[in-house]
C-alpha atoms as a PDB file:
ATOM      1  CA  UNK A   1       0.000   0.000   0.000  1.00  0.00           C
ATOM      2  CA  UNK A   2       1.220   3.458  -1.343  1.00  0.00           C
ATOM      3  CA  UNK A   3       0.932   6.425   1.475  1.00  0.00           C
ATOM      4  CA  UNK A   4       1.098  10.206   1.446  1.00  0.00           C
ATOM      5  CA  UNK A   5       0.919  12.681   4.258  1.00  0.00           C
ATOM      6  CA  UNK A   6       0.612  16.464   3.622  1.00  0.00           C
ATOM      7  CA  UNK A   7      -0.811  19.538   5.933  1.00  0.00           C
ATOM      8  CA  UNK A   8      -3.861  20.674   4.211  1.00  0.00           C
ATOM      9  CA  UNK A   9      -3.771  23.907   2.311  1.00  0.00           C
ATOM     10  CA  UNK A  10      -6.120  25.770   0.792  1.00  0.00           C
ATOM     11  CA  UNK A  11      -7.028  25.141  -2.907  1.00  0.00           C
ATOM     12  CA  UNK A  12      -3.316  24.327  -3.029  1.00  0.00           C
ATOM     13  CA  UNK A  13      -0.926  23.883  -6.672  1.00  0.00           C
ATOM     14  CA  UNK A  14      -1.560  20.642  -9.164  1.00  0.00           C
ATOM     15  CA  UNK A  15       1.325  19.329  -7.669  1.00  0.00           C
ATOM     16  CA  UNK A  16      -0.723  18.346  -4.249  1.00  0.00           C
ATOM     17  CA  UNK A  17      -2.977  16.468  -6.031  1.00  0.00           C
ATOM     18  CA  UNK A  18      -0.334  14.691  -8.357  1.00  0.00           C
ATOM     19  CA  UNK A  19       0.562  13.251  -4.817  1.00  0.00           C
ATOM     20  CA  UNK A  20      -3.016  12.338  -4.190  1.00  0.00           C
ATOM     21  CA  UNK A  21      -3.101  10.471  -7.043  1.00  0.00           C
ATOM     22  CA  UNK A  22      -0.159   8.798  -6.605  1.00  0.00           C
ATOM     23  CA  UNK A  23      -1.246   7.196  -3.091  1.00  0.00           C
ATOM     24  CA  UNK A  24      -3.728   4.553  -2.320  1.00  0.00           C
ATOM     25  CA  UNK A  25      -4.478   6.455   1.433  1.00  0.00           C
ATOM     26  CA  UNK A  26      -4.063  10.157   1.914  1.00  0.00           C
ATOM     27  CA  UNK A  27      -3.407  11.415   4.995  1.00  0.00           C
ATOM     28  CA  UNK A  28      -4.106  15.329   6.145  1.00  0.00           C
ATOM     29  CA  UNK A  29      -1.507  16.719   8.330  1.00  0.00           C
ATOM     30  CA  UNK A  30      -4.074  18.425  10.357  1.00  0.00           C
ATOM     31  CA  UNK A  31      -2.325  17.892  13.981  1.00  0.00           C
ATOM     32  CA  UNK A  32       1.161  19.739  13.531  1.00  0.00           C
ATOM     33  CA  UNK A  33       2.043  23.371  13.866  1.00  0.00           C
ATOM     34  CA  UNK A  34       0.443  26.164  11.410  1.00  0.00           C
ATOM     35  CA  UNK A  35       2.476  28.016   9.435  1.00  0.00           C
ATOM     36  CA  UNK A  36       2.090  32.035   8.601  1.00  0.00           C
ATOM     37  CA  UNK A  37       2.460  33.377   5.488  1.00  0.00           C
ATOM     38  CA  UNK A  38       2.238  29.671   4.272  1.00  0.00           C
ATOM     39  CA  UNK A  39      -0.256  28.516   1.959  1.00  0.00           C
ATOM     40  CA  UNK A  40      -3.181  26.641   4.662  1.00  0.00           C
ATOM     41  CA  UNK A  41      -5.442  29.924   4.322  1.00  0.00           C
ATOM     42  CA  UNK A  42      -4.136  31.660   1.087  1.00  0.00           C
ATOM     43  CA  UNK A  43      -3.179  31.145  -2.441  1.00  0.00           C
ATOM     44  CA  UNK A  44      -2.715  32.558  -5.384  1.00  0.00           C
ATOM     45  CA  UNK A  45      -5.582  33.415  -8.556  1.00  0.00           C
ATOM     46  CA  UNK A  46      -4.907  35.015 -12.152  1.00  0.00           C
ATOM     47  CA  UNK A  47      -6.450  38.769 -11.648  1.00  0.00           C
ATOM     48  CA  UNK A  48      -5.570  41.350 -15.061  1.00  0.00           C
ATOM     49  CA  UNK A  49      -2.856  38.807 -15.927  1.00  0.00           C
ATOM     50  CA  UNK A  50      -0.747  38.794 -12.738  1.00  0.00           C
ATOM     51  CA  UNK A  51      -0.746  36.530  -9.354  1.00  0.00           C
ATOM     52  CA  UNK A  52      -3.019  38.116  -6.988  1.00  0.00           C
ATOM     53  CA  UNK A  53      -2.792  36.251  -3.260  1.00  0.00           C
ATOM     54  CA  UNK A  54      -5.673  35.775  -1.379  1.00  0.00           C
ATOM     55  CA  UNK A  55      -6.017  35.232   2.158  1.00  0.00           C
ATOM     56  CA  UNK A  56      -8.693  34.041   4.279  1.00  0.00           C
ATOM     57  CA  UNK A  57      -8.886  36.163   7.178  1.00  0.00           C
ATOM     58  CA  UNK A  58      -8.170  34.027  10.415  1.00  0.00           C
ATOM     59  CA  UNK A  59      -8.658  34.243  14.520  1.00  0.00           C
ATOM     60  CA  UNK A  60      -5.500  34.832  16.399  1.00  0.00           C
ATOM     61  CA  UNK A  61      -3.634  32.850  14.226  1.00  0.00           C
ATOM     62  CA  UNK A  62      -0.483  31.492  15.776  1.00  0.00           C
ATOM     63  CA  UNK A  63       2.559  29.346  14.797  1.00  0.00           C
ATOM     64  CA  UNK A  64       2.420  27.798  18.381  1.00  0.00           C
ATOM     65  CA  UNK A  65      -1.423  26.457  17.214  1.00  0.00           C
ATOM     66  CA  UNK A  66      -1.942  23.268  15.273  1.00  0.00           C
ATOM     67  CA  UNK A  67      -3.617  23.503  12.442  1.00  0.00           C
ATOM     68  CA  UNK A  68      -6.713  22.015  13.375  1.00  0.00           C
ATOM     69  CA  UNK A  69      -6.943  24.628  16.439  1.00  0.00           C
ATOM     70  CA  UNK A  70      -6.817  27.960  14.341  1.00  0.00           C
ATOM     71  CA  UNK A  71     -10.360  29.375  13.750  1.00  0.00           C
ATOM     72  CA  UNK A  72     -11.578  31.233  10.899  1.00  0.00           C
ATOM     73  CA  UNK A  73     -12.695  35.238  11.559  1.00  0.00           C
ATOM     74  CA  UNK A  74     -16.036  34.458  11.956  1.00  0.00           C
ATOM     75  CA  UNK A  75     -17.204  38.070  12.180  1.00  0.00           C
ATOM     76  CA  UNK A  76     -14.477  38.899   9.146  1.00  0.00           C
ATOM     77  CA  UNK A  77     -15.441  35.505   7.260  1.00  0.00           C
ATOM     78  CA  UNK A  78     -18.518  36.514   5.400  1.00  0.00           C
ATOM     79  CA  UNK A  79     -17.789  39.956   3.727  1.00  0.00           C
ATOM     80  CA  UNK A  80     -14.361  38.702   2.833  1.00  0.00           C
ATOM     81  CA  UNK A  81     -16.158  35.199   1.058  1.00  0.00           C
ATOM     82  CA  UNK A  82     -18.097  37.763  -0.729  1.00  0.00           C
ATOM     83  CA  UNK A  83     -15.892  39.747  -2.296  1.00  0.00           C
ATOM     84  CA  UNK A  84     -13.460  36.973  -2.498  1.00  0.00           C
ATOM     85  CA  UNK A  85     -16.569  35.432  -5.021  1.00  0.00           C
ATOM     86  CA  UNK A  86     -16.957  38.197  -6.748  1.00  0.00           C
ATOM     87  CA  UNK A  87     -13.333  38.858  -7.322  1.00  0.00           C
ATOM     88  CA  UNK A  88     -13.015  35.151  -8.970  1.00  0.00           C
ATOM     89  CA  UNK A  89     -16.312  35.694 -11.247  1.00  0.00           C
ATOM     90  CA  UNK A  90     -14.714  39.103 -12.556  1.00  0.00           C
ATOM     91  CA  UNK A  91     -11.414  37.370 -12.988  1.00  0.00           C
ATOM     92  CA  UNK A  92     -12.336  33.952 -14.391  1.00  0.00           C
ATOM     93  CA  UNK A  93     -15.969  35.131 -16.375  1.00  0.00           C
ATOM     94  CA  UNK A  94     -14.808  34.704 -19.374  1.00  0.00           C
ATOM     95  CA  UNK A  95     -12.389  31.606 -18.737  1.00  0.00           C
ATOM     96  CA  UNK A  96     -13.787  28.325 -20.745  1.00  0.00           C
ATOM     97  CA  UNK A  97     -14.385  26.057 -17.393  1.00  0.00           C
ATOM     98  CA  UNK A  98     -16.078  28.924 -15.530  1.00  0.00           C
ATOM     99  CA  UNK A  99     -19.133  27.730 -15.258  1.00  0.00           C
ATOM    100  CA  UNK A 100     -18.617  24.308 -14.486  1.00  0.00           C
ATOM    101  CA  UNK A 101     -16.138  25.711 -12.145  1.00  0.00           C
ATOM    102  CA  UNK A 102     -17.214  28.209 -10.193  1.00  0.00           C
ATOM    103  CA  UNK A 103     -20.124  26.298  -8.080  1.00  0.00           C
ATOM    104  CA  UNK A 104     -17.424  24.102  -6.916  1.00  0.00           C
ATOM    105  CA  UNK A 105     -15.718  27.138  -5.456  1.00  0.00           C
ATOM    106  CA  UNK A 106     -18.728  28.693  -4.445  1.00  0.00           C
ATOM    107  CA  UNK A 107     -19.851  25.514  -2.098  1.00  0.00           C
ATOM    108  CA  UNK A 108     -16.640  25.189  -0.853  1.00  0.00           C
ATOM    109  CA  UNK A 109     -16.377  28.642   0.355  1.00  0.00           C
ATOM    110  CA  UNK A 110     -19.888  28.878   1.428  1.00  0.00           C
ATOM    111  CA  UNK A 111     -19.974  25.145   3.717  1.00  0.00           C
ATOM    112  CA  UNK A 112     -20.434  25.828   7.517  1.00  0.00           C
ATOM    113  CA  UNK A 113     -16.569  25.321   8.567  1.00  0.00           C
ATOM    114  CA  UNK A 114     -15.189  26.833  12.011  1.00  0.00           C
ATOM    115  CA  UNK A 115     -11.374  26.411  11.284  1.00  0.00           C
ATOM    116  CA  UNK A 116      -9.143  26.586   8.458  1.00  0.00           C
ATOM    117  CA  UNK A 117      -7.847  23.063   8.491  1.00  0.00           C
ATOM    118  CA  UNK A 118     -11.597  21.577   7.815  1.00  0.00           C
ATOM    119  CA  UNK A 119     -12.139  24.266   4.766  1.00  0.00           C
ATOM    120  CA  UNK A 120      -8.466  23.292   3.751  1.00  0.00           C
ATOM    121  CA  UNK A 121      -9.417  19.925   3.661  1.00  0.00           C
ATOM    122  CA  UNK A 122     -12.900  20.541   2.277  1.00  0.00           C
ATOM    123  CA  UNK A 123     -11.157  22.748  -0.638  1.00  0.00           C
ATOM    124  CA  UNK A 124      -8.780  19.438  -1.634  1.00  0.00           C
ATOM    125  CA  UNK A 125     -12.109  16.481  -1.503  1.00  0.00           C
ATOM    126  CA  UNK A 126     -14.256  18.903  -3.608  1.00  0.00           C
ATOM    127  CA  UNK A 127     -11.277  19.068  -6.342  1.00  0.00           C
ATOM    128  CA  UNK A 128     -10.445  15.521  -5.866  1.00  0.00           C
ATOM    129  CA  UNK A 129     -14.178  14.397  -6.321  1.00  0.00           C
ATOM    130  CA  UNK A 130     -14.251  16.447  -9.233  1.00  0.00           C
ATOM    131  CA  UNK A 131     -11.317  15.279 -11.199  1.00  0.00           C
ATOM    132  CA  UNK A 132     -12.154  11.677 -10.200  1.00  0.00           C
ATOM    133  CA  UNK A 133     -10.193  10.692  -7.388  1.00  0.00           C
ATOM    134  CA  UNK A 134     -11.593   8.320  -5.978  1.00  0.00           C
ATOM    135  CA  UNK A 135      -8.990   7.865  -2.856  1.00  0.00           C
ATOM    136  CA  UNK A 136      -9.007   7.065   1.001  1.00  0.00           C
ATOM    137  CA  UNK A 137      -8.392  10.505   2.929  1.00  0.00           C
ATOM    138  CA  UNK A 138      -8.195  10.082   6.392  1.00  0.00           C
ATOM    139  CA  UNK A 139      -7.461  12.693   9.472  1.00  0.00           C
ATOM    140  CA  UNK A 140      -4.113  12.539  11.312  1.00  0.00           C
ATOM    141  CA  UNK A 141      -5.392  14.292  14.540  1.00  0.00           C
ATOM    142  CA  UNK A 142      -8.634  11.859  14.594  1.00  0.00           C
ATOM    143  CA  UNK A 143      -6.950   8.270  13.445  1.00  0.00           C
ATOM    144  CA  UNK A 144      -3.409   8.648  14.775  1.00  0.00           C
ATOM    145  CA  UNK A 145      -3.535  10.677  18.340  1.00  0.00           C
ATOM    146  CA  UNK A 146      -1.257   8.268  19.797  1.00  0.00           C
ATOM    147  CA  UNK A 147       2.038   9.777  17.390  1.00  0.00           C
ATOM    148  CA  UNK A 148       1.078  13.180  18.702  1.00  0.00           C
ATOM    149  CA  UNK A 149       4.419  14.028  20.815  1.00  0.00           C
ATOM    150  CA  UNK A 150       7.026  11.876  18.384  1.00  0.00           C
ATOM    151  CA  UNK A 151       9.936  13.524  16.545  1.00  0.00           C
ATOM    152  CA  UNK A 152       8.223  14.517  12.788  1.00  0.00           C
ATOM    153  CA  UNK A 153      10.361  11.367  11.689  1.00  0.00           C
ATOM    154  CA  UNK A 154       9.525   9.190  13.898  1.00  0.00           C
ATOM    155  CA  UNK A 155       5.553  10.234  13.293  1.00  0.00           C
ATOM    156  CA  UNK A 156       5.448   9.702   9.411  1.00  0.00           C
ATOM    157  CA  UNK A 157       7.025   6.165  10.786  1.00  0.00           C
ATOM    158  CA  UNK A 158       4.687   5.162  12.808  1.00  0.00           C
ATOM    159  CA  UNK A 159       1.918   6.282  10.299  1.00  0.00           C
ATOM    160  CA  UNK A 160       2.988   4.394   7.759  1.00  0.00           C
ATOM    161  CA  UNK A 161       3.202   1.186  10.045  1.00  0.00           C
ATOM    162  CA  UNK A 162      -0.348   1.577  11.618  1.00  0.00           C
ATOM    163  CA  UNK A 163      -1.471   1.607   8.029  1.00  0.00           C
ATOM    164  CA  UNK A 164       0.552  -1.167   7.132  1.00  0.00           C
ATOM    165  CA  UNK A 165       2.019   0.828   4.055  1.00  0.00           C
ATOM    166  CA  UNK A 166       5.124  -0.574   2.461  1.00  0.00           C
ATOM    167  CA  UNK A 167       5.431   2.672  -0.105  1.00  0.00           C
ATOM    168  CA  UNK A 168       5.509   6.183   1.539  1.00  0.00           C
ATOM    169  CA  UNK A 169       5.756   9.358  -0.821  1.00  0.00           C
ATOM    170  CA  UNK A 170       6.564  12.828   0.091  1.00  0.00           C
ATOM    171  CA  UNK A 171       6.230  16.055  -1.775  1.00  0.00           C
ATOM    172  CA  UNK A 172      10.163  17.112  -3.392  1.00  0.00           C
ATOM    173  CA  UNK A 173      10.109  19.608  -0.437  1.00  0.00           C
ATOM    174  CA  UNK A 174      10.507  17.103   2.523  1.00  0.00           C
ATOM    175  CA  UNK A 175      14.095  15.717   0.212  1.00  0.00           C
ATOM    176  CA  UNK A 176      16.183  17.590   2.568  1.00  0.00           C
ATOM    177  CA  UNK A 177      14.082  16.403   6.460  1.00  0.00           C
ATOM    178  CA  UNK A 178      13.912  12.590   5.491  1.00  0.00           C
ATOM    179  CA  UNK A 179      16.258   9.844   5.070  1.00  0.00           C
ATOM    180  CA  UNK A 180      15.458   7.086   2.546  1.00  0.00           C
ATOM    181  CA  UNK A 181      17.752   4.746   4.812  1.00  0.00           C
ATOM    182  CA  UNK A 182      15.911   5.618   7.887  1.00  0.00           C
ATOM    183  CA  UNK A 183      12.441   4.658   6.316  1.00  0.00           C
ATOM    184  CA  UNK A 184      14.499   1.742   4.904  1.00  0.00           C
ATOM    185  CA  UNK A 185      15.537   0.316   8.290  1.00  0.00           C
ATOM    186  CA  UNK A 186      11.629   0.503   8.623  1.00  0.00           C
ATOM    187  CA  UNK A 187      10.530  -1.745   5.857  1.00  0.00           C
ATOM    188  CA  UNK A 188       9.743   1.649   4.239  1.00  0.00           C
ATOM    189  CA  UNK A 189      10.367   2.659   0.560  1.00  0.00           C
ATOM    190  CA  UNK A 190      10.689   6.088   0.211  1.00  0.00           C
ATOM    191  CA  UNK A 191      10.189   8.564  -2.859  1.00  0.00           C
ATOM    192  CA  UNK A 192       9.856  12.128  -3.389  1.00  0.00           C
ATOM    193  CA  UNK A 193       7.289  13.433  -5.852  1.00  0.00           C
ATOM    194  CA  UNK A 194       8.641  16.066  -8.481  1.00  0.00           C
ATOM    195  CA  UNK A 195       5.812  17.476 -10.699  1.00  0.00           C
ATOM    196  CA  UNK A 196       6.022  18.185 -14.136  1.00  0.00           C
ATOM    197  CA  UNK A 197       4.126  21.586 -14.371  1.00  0.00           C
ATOM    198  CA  UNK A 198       3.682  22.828 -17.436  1.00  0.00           C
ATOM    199  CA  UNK A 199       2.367  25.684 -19.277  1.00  0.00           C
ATOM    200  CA  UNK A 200      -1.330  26.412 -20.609  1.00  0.00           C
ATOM    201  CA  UNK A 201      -3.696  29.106 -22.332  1.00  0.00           C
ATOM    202  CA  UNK A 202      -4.885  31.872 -19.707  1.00  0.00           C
ATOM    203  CA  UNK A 203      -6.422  34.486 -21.504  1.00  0.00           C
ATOM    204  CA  UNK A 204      -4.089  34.291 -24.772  1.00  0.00           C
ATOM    205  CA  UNK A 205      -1.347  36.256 -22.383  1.00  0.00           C
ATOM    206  CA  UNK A 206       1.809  34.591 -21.123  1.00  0.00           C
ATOM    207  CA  UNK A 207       1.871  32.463 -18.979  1.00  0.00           C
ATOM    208  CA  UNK A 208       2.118  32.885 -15.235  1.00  0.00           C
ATOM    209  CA  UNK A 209       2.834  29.903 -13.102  1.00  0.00           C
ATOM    210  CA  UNK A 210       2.474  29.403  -9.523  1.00  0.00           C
ATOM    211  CA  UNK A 211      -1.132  29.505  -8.876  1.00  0.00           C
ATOM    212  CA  UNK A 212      -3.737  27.937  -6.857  1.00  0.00           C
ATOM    213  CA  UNK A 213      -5.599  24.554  -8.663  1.00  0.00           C
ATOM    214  CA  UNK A 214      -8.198  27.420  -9.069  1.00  0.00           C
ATOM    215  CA  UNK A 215      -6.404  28.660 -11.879  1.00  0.00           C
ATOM    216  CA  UNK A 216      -5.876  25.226 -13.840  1.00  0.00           C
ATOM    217  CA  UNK A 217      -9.742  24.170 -12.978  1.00  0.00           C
ATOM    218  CA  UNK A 218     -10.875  27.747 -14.966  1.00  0.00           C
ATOM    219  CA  UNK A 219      -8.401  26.879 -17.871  1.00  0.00           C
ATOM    220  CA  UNK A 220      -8.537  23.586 -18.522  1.00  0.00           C
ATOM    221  CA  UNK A 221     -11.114  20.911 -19.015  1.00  0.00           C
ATOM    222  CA  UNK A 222     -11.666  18.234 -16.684  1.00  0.00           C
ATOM    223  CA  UNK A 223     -10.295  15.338 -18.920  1.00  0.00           C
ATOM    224  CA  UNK A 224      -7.053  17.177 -19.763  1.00  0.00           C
ATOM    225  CA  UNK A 225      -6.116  17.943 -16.303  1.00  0.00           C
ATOM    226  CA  UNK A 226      -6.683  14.273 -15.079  1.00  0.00           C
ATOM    227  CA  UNK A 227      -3.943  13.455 -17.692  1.00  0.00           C
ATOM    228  CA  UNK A 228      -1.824  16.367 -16.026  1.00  0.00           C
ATOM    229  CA  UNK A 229      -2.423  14.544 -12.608  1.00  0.00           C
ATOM    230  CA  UNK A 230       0.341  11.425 -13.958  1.00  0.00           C
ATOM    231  CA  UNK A 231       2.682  14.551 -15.157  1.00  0.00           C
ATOM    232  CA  UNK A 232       5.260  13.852 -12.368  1.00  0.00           C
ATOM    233  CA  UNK A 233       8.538  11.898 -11.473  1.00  0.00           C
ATOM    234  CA  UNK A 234       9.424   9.627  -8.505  1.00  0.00           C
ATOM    235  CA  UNK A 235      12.539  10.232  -7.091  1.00  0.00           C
END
């Protein structure tokens, strides 16, 4: 069995869900620290050709908080999701995927969610439902309590072994925190996903990369980016 573990972010790159479908189980990271000015309650759109960020406004928002403990702005929340909405329909009207698009965002953005790591989560299912798939997600802070206080090693470990996974893959950016020989000693194989990202039509201008899964949902139809999805490398 093939395993993945990854904080949730919000709406996050094509790259997150090239490791989704990679995986038989996907785990959400929900039960280690958050991280400001990371990308669990903002991302980037396409807005008059340039990367715009967004940011969804949070409640005392700390670094010393898990994930699953910071709270959205309530009282903030609902003016922001409003122009936030109307921002994307001015943006993305005229995009060819708009309007099978833009309900998707809409329920997301609209569900009854107290904290950013359930609307992070709820952001990634919606996409993955949409492109087709059809994977186990499961809930670190819910299924694996017990790893809680174990060196960030030591927890992916003991992860992997509850789940009786004999393939664990991490996103390129963890190449430099884990050792292949560690998992190894484990029974553990581990690879590092590198995406292939490459360029598409937004608006006939060039291209500008880095953008939330947003972006490549407005611009691209749901067959071609399902293809995109086995764009990557295993390293």
């Amino acid at each position: 069995m093939t395993l993945a573990v990854m904080q949730p972010y919000l709406f996050p790159y094509i790259g997150y869900f090239q490791l989704i479908k990679a995986v038989d189980v996907f785990v959400f990271y929900d039960d280690v620290n958050f991280i400001k000015q990371g990308w669990i309650n903002r991302n980037q759109i396409l807005v008059n050709h340039e990367a715009n960020l967004f940011t969804v406004p949070l409640k005392k928002a700390s670094s010393f908080k898990q994930i699953n403990q910071v709270e959205i702005n309530v009282t903030l929340y609902p003016q922001w999701k409003k122009k936030f909405l109307r921002k994307i329909e001015q943006s993305y009207t005229k995009a060819p995927y708009f309007k099978e698009v833009f309900p998707l965002i809409s329920n997301v953005f609209s569900a009854p969610l107290s904290n950013i790591s359930n609307l992070a989560i709820h952001s990634i299912i919606e996409v993955s439902n949409y492109l087709e798939l059809n994977k186990k997600f499961m809930i670190s802070s819910e299924t694996f309590s017990e790893t809680k206080e174990q060196e960030r090693t030591q927890k992916l470990i003991s992860i992997n072994h509850h789940l009786k996974a004999t393939t664990y893959i991490n996103a390129l950016g963890g190449k430099e925190l884990y050792s292949k020989e560690e998992f190894r000693r484990e029974g553990i194989k581990l690879h590092f996903l590198k995406p292939n990202l490459n360029a598409y039509e937004q608006f006939g201008s060039e291209f500008v990369k880095g953008l939330s899964m947003i972006d490549i949902l407005m611009f691209n139809s749901k067959e071609d980016i399902i293809k995109m999805l086995t764009n990557f490398s295993l390293i």
